[in-house]
Protein backbone atom coordinates (compact mmCIF):
# COMPACT_ATOMS: atom_id res chain seq x y z
CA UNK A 1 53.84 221.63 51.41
CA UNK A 2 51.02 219.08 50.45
CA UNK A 3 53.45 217.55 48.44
CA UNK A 4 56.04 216.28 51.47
CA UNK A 5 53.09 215.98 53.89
CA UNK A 6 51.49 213.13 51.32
CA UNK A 7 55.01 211.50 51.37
CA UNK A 8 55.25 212.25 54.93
CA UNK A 9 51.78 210.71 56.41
CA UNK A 10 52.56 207.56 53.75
CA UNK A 11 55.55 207.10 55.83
CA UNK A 12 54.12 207.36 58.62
CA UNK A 13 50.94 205.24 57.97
CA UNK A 14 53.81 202.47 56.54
CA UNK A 15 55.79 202.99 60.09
CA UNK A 16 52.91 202.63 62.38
CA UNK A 17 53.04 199.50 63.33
CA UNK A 18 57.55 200.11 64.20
CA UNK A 19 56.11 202.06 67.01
CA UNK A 20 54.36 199.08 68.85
CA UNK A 21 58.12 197.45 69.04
CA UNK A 22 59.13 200.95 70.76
CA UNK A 23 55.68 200.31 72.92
CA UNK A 24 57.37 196.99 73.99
CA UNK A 25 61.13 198.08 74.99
CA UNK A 26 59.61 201.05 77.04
CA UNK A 27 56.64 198.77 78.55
CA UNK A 28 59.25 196.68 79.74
CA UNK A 29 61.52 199.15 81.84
CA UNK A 30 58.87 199.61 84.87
CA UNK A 31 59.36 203.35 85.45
CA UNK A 32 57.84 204.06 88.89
CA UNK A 33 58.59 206.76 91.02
CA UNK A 34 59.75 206.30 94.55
CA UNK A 35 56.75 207.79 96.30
CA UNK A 36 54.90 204.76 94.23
CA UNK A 37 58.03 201.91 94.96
CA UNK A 38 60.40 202.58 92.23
CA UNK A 39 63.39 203.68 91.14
CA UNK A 40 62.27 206.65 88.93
CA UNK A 41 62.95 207.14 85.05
CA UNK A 42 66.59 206.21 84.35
CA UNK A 43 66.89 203.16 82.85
CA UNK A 44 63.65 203.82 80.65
CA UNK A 45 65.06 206.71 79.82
CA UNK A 46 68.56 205.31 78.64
CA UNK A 47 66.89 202.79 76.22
CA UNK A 48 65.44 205.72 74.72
CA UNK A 49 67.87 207.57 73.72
CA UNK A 50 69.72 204.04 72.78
CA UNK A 51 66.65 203.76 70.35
CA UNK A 52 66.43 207.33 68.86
CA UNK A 53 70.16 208.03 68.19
CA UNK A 54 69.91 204.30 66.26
CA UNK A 55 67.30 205.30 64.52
CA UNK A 56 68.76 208.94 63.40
CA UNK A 57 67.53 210.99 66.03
CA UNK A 58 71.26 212.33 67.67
CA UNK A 59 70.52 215.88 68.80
CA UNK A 60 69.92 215.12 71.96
CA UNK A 61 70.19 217.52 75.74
CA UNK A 62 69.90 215.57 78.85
CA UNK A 63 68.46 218.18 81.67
CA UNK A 64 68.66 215.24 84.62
CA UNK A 65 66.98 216.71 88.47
CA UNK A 66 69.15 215.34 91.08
CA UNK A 67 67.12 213.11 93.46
CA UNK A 68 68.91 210.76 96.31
CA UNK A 69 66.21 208.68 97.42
CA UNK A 70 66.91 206.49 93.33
CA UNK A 71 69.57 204.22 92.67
CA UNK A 72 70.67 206.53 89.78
CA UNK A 73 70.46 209.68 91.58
CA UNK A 74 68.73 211.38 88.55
CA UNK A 75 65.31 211.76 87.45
CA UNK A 76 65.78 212.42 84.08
CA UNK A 77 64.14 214.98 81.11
CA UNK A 78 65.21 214.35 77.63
CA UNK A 79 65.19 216.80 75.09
CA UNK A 80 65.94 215.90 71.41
CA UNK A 81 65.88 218.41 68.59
CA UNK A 82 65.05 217.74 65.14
CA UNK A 83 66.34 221.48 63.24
CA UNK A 84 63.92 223.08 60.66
CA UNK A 85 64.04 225.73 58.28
CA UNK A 86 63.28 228.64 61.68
CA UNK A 87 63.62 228.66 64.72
CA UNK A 88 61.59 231.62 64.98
CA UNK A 89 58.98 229.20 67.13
CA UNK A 90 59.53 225.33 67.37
CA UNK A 91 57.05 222.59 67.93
CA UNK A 92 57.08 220.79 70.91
CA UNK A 93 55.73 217.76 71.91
CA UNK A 94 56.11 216.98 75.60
CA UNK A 95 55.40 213.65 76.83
CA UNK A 96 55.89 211.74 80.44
CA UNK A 97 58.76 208.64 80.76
CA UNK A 98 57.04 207.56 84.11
CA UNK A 99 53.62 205.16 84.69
CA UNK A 100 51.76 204.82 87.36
CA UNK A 101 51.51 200.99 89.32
CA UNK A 102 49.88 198.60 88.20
CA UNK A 103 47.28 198.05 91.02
CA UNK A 104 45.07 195.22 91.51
CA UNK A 105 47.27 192.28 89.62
CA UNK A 106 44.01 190.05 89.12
CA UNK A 107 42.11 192.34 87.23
CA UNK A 108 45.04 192.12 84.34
CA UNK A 109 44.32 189.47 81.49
CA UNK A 110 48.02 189.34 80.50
CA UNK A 111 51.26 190.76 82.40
CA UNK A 112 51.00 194.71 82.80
CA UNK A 113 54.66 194.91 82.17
CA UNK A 114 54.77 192.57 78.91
CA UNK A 115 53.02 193.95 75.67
CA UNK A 116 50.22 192.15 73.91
CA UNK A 117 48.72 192.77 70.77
CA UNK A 118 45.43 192.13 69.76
CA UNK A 119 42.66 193.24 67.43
CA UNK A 120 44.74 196.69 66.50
CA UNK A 121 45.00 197.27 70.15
CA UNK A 122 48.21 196.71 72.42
CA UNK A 123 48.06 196.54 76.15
CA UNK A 124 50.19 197.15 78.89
CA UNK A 125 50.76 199.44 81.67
CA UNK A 126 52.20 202.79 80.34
CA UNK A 127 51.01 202.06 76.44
CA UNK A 128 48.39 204.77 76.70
CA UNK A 129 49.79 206.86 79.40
CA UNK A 130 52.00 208.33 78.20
CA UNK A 131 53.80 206.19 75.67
CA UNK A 132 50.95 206.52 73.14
CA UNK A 133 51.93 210.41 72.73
CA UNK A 134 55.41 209.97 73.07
CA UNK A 135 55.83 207.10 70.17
CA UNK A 136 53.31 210.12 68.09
CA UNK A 137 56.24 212.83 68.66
CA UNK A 138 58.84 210.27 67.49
CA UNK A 139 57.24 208.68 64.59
CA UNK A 140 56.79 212.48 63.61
CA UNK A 141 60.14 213.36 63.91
CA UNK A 142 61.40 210.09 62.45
CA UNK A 143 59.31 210.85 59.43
CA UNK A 144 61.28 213.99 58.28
CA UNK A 145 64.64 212.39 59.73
CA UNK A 146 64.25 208.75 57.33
CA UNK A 147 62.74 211.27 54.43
CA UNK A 148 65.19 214.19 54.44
CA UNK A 149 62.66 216.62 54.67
CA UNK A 150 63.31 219.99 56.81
CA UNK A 151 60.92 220.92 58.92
CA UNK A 152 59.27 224.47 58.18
CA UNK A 153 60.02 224.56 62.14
CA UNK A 154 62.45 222.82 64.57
CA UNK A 155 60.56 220.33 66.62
CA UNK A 156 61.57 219.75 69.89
CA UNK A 157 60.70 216.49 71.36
CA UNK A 158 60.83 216.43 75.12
CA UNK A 159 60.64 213.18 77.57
CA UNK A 160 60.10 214.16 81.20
CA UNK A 161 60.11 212.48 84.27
CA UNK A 162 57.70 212.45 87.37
CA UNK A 163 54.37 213.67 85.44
CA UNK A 164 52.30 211.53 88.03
CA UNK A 165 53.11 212.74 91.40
CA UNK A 166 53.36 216.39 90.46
CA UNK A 167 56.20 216.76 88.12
CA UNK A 168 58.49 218.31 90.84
CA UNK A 169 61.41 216.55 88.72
CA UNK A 170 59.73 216.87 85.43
CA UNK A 171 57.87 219.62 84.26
CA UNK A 172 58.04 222.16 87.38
CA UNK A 173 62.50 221.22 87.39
CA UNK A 174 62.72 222.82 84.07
CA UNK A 175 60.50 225.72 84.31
CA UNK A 176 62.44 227.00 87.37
CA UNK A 177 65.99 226.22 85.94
CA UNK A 178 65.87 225.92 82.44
CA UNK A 179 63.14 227.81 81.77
CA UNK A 180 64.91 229.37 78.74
CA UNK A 181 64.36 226.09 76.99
CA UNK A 182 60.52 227.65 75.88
CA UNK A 183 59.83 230.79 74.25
CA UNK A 184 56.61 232.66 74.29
CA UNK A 185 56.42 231.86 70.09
CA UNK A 186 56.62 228.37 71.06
CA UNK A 187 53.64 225.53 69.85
CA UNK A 188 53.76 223.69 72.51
CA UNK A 189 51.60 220.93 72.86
CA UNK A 190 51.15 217.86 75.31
CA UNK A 191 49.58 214.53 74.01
CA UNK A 192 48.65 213.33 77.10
CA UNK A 193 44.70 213.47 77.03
CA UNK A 194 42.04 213.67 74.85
CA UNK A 195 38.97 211.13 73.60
CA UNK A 196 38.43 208.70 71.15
CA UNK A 197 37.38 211.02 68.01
CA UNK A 198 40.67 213.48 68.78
CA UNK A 199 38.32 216.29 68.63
CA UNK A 200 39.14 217.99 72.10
CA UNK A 201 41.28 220.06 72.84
CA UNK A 202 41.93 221.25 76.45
CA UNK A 203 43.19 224.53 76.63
CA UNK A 204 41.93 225.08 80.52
CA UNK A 205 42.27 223.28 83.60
CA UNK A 206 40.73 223.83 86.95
CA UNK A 207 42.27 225.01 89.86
CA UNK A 208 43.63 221.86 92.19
CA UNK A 209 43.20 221.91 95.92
CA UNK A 210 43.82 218.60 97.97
CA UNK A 211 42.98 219.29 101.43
CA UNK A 212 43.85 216.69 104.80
CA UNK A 213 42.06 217.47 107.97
CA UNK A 214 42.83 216.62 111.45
CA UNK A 215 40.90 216.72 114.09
CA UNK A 216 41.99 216.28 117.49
CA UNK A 217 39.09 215.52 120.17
CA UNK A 218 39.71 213.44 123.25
CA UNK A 219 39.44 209.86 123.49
CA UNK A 220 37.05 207.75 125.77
CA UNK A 221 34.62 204.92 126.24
CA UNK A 222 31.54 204.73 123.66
CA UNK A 223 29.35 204.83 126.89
CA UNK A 224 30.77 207.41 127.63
CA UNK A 225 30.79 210.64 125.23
CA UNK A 226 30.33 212.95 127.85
CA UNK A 227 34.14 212.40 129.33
CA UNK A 228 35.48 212.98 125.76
CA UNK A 229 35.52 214.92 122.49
CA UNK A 230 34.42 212.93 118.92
CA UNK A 231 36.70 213.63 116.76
CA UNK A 232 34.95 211.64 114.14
CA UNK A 233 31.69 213.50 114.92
CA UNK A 234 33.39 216.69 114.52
CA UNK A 235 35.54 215.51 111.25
CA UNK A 236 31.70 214.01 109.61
CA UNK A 237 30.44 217.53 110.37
CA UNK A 238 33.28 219.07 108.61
CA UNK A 239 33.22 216.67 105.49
CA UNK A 240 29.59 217.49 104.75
CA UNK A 241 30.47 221.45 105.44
CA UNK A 242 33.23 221.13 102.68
CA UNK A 243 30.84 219.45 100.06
CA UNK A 244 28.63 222.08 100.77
CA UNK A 245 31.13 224.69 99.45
CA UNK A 246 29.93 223.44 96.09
CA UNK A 247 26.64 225.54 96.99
CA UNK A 248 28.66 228.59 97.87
CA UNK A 249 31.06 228.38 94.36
CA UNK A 250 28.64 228.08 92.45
CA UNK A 251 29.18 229.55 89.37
CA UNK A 252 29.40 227.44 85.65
CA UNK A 253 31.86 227.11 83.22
CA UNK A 254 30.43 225.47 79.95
CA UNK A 255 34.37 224.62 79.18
CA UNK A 256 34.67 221.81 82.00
CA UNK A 257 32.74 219.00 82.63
CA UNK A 258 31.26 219.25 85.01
CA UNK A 259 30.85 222.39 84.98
CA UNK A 260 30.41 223.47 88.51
CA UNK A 261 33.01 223.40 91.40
CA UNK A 262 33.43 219.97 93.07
CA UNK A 263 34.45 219.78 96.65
CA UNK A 264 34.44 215.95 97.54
CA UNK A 265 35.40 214.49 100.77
CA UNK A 266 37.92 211.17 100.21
CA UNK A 267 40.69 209.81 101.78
CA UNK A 268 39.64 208.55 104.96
CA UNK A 269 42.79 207.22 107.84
CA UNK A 270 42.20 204.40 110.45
CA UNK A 271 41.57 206.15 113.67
CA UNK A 272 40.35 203.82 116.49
CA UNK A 273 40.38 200.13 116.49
CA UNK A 274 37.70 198.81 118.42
CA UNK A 275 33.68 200.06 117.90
CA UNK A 276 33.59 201.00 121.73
CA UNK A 277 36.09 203.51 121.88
CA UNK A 278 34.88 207.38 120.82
CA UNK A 279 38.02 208.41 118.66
CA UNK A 280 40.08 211.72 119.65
CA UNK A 281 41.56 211.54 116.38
CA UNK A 282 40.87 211.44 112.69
CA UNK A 283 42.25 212.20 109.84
CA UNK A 284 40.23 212.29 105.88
CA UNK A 285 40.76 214.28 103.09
CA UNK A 286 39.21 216.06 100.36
CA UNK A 287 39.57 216.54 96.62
CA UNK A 288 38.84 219.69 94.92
CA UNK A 289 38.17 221.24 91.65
CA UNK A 290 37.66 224.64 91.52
CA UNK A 291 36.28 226.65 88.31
CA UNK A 292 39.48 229.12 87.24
CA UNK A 293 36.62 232.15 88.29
CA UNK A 294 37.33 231.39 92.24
CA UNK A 295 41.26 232.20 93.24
CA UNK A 296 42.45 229.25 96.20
CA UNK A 297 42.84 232.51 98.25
CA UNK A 298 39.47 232.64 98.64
CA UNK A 299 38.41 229.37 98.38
CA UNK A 300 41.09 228.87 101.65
CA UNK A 301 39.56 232.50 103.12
CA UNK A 302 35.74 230.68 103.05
CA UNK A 303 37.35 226.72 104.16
CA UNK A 304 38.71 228.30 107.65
CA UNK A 305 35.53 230.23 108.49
CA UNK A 306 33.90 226.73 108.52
CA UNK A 307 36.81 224.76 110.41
CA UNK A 308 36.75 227.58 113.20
CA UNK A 309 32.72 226.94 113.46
CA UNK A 310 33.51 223.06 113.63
CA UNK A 311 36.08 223.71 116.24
CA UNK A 312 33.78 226.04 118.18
CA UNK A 313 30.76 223.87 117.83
CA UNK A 314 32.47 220.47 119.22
CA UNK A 315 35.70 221.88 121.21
CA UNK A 316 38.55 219.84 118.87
CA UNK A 317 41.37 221.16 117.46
CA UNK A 318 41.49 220.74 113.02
CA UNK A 319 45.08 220.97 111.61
CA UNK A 320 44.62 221.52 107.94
CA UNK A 321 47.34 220.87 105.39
CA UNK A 322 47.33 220.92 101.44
CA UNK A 323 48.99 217.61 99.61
CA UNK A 324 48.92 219.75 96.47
CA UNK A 325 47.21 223.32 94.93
CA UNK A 326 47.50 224.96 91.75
CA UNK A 327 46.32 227.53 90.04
CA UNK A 328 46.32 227.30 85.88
CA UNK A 329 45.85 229.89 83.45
CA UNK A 330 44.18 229.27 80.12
CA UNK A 331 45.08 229.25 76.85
CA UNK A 332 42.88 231.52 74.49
CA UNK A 333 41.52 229.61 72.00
CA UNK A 334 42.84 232.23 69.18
CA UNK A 335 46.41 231.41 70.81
CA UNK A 336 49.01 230.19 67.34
CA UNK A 337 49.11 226.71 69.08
CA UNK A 338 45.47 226.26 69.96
CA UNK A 339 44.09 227.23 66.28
CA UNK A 340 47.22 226.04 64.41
CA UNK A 341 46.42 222.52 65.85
CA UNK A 342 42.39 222.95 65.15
CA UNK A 343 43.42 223.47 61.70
CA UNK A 344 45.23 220.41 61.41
CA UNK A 345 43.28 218.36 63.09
CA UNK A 346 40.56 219.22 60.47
CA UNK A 347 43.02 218.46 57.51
CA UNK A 348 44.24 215.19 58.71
CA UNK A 349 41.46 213.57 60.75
CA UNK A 350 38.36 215.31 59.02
CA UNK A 351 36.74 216.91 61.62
CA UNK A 352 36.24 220.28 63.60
CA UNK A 353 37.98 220.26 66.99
CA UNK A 354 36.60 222.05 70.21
CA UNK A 355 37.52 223.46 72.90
CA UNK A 356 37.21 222.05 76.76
CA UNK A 357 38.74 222.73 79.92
CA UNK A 358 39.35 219.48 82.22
CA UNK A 359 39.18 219.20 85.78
CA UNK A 360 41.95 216.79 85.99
CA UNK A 361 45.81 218.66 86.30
CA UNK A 362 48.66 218.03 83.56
CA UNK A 363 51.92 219.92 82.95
CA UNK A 364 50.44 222.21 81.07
CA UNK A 365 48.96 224.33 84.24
CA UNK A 366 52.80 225.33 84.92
CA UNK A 367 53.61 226.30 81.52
CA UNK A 368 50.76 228.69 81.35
CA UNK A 369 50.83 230.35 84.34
CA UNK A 370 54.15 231.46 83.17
CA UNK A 371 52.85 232.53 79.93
CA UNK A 372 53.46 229.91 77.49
CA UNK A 373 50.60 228.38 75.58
CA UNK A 374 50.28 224.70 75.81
CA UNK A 375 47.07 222.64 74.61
CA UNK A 376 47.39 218.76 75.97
CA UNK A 377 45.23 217.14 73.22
CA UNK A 378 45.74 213.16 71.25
CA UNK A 379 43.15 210.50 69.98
CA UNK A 380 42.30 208.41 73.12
CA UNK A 381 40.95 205.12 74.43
CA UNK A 382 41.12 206.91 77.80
CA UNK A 383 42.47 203.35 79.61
CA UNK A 384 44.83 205.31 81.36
CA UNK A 385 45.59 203.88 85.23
CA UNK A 386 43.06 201.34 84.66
CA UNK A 387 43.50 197.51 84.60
CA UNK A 388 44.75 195.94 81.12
CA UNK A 389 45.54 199.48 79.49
CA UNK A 390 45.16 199.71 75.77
CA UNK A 391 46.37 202.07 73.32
CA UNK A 392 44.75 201.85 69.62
CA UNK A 393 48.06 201.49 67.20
CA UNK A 394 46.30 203.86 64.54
CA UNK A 395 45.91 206.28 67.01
CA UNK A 396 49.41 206.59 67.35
CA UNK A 397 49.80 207.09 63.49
CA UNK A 398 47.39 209.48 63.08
CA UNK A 399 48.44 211.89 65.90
CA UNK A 400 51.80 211.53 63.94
CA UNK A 401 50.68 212.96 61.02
CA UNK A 402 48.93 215.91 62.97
CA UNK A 403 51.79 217.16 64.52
CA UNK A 404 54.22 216.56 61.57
CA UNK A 405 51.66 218.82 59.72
CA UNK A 406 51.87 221.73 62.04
CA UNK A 407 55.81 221.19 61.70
CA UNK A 408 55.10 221.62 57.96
CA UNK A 409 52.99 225.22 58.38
């Protein structure tokens, strides 16, 4: 083994730097979902494949989620297959073909969508997130492909769409129909966060609740809050009752940081438009992170004992919805993938990897609530959805070499 992993990481340290010109084709192919004013993954995703089968990467599955509301129709997930030695369990890397918008256009030095490379650094929206993992899976796979080496184990490369609004064409598509594409055996891992050492890996998420609240009052004059019913009032009272469920889940897990519960008020909607007017309606919402300990069923069982009181107390009506909720599983940290990749962290970057759970959601959450073991782990700037994005180019290299050394085990 140590003999094609020294002639694979010198490829790969010699290849680095091919990577930034895949950095620039995909940079340049804005892929935006609709819900954020684009037209999803499609043409991103065709320059792709253009780029791998050139480069001797053919085995390639197309596993496209139908979706009218893009141009193409599709939202695509991409699944290329480089065959090893057993297929007994195969390697996957999983990585996402869409970015997020730019946002404020002033804040960027150069154009978001136009690659610049300076100091060992390129920028550009998507270079970090996730294009930084995906050009580590490739230049991985390319490295046995341009050597002629086997893998000890097939690695499956997979490119999926819609990772940033909640992977209902991505991730979540395949697990409900082709759900047979994993196995239980299966490494799976997702470069798609970490920090700037590489020595985290996140093996547990918190559970994700995103309430909206509205409260219905009555409108009238601001002399006049006697003839109506503050919504506002009512919806302040409720905000500071939600943040105060942080004092009833209270319980630490030294995995996440932080590592208490965090119930935060938000998004807040325009009700009324002039200061004079008491507002019968309002709308805000609330972001929270729940330690894995506290099931939403409960955390929803203790949340409607305190809108009923804030009903009772101020004589509105509160409609509560959920923009999103999940639930994740962990990973044990003696699962194959989790200690297989602690193990070669140590070998190729020279230091001991540790555990953490993030509050944040990725794919992962849907992969192990099914019962596959996923870690999301890579070496980091963390510029992600930030203004002038970066992604270190060694990074990319030596994330290469980590997964083409598990592929070697």
């Amino acid at each position: 083994m140590k003999k094609d992993f020294d002639r694979i990481r010198n490829y790969i340290e010699t290849h680095t730097h091919d990577m930034v010109e895949l950095e620039k084709l995909l940079t340049g192919i804005p892929a935006l979902a609709p819900e954020n004013g684009g037209q999803g993954e499609a043409k991103k995703a065709d320059a792709l494949v253009d780029w791998l089968k050139k480069n001797g990467i053919t085995q390639i599955e197309n596993y496209d989620a139908e979706d009218s509301r893009v141009e193409s129709k599709r939202r695509p997930n991409i699944v290329a297959t480089i065959p090893g030695n057993s297929d007994e369990w195969r390697l996957w890397s999983c990585a996402h073909l869409d970015v997020v918008p730019v946002g404020e256009i002033s804040l960027w030095e150069n154009d978001p969508w136009t690659v610049v490379e300076k100091d060992g650094k390129i920028y550009g929206r998507g270079v970090e997130d996730n294009q930084q993992g995906l050009c580590s899976g490739v230049l991985a796979a390319l490295a046995f492909v341009k050597l002629g080496i086997k893998p000890a184990h097939t690695i499956k490369l997979l490119f999926m769409a819609d990772e940033e609004v909640g992977s209902k064409y991505g991730m979540n598509f395949l697990l409900e129909k082709h759900r047979d594409l994993f196995k239980k055996e299966d490494r799976i891992l997702i470069p798609d966060g970490g920090d700037p050492k590489g020595e985290t890996i996140e093996i547990a998420e918190k559970n994700i609740a995103w309430f909206r609240f509205h409260t219905i009052g009555k409108q009238s004059h601001g002399s006049r809050p006697d003839l109506g019913r503050n919504a506002k009032l009512a919806a302040a009272d409720l905000a500071l009752r939600v943040n105060d469920m942080e004092n009833f889940f209270n319980g630490r897990n030294e995995l996440f940081d932080p590592p208490t519960s965090t119930f935060q008020p938000t998004m807040q909607l325009q009700n009324v438009e002039g200061i004079n007017m008491i507002p019968g309606d309002d709308v805000f919402c609330a972001d929270c992170r729940i330690n894995p300990d506290y099931p939403l069923s409960v955390v929803r069982e203790e949340l409607s004992k305190r809108v009923r009181a804030v009903e009772e107390k101020y004589g509105v009506k509160i409609e509560v919805s959920e923009a999103q909720a999940e639930e994740s599983k962990a990973t044990p940290k003696d699962a194959p993938v989790a200690r297989e990749l602690a193990e070669a962290i140590k070998s190729v970057h020279g230091i001991e990897a540790k555990f953490v759970g993030i509050g944040g959601g990725t794919v992962a959450a849907g992969l192990r609530n099914l019962g596959f073991n996923a870690v999301v782990w890579s070496t980091l700037d963390e510029t992600c959805h930030q203004p002038n994005e970066h992604a270190t180019i060694k990074n990319i290299g030596s994330d290469a070499a980590t997964i083409a050394y598990m592929a070697l085990e």
